[in-house]
N, C-alpha and C. Protein backbone atom coordinates (compact mmCIF):
# COMPACT_ATOMS: atom_id res chain seq x y z
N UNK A 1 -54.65 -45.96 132.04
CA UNK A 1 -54.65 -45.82 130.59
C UNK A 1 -55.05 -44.40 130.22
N UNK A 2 -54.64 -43.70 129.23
CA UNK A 2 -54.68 -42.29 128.80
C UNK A 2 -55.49 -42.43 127.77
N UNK A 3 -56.47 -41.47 127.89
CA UNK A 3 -57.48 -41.39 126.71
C UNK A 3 -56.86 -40.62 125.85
N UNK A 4 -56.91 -40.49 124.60
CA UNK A 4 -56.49 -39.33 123.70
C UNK A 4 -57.75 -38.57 123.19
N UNK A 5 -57.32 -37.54 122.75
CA UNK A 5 -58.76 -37.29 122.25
C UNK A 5 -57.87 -36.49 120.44
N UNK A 6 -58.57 -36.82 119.06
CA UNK A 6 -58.36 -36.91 117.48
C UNK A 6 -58.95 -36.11 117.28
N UNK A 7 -58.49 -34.62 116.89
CA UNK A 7 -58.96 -33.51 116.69
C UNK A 7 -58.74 -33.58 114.65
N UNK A 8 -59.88 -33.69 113.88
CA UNK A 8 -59.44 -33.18 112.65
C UNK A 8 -59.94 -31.64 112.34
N UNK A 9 -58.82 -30.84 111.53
CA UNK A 9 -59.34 -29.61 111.16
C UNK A 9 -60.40 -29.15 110.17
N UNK A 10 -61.05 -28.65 110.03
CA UNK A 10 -62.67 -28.81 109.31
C UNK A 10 -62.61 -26.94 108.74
N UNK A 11 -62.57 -26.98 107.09
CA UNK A 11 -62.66 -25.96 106.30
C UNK A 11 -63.96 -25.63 106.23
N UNK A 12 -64.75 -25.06 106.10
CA UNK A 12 -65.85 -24.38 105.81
C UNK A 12 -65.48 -23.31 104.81
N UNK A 13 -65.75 -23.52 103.13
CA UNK A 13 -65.89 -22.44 102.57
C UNK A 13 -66.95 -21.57 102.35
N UNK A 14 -66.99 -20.95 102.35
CA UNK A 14 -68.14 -20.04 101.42
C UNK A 14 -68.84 -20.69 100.08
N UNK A 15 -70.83 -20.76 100.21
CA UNK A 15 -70.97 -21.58 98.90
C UNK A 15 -70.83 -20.70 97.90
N UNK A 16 -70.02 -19.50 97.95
CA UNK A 16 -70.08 -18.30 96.35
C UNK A 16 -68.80 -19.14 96.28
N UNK A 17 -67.98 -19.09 97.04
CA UNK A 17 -66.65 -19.77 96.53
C UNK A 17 -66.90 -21.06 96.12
N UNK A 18 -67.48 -22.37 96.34
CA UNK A 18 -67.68 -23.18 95.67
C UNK A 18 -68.05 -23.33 94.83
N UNK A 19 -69.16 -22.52 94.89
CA UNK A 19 -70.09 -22.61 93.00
C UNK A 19 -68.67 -22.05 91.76
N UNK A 20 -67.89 -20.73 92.50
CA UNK A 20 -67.06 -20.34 91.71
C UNK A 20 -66.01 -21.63 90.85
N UNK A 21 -65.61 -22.74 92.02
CA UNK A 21 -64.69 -23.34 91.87
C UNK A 21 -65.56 -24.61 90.96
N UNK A 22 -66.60 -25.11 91.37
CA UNK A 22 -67.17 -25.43 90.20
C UNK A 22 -67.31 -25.27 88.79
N UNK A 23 -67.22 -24.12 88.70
CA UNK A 23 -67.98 -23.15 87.14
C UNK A 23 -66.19 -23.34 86.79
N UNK A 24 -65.46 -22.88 87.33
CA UNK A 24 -64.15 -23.22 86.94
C UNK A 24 -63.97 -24.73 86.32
N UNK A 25 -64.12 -25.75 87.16
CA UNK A 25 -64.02 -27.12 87.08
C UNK A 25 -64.91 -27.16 85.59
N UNK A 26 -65.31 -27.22 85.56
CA UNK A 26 -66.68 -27.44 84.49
C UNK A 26 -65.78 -26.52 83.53
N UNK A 27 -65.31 -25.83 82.87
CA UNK A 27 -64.85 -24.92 82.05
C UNK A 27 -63.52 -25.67 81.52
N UNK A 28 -62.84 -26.03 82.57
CA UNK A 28 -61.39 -26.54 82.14
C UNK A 28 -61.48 -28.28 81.92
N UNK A 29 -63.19 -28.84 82.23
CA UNK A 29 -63.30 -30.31 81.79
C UNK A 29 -63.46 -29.77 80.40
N UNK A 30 -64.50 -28.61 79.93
CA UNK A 30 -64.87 -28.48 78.57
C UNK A 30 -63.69 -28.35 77.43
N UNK A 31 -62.74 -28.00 78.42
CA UNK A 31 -61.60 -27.42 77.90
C UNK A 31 -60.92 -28.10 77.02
N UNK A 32 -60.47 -29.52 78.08
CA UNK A 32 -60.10 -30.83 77.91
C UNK A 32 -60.61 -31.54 77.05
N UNK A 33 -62.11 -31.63 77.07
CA UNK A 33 -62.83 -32.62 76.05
C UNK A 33 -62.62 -31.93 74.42
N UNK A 34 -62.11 -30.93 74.11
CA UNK A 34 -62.14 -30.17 73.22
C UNK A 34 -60.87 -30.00 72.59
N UNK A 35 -59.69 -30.29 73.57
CA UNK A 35 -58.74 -30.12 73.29
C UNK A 35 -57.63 -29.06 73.06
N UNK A 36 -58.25 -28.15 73.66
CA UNK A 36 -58.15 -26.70 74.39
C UNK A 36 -57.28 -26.38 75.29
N UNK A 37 -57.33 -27.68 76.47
CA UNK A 37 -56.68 -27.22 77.71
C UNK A 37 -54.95 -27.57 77.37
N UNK A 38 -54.41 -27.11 78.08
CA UNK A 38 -52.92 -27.70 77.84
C UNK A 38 -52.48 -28.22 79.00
N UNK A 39 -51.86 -29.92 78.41
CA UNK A 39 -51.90 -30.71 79.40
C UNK A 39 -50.59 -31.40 79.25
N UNK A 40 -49.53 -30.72 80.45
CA UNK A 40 -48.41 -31.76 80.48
C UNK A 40 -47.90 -33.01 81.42
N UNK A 41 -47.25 -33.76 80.74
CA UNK A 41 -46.74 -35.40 80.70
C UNK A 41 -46.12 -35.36 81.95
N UNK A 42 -45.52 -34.45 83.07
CA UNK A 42 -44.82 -34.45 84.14
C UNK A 42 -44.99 -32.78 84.72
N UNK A 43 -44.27 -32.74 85.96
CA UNK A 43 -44.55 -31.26 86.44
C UNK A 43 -43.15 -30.49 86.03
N UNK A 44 -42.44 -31.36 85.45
CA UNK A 44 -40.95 -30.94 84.51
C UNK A 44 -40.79 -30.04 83.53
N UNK A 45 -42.02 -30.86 82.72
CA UNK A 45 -42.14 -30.27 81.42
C UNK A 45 -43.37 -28.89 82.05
N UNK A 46 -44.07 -28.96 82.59
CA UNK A 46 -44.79 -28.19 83.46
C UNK A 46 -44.03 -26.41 83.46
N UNK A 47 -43.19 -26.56 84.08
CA UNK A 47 -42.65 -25.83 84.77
C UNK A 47 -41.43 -25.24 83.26
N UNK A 48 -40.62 -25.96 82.59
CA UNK A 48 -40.28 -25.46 81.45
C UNK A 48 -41.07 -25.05 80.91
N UNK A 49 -42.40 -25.02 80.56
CA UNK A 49 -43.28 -23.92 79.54
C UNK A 49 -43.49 -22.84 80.14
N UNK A 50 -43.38 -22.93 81.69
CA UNK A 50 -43.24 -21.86 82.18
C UNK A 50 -42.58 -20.13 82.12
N UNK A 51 -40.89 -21.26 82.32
CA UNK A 51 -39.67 -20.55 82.07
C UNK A 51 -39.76 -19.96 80.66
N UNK A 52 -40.62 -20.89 79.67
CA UNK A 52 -40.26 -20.17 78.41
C UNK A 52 -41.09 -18.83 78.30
N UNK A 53 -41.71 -18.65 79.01
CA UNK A 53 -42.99 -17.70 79.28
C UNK A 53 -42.02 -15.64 79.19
């Protein structure tokens, strides 16, 4: 019988980069609760506000 051996790959960021991505997160919830952020119905319509850009 053959053993296998289950390698998963393991990120380690930087905690300046996390706190960053936090402070982000937290900004674009405020965003949302406020009604601020712009939020589309599919990645369709997504991508047309784009083009109109």
């Amino acid at each position: 019988m053959e053993s296998r051996k289950n390698e998963t790959p393991v990120v380690v960021y930087p905690a300046a980069y996390i706190r960053k991505l936090k402070k982000e997160r937290e900004k674009v919830q405020e965003q949302l609760k406020n009604g601020e952020q712009l939020v589309f119905e599919n990645i369709k319509v997504l991508f047309e506000s784009l083009d109109k850009e």
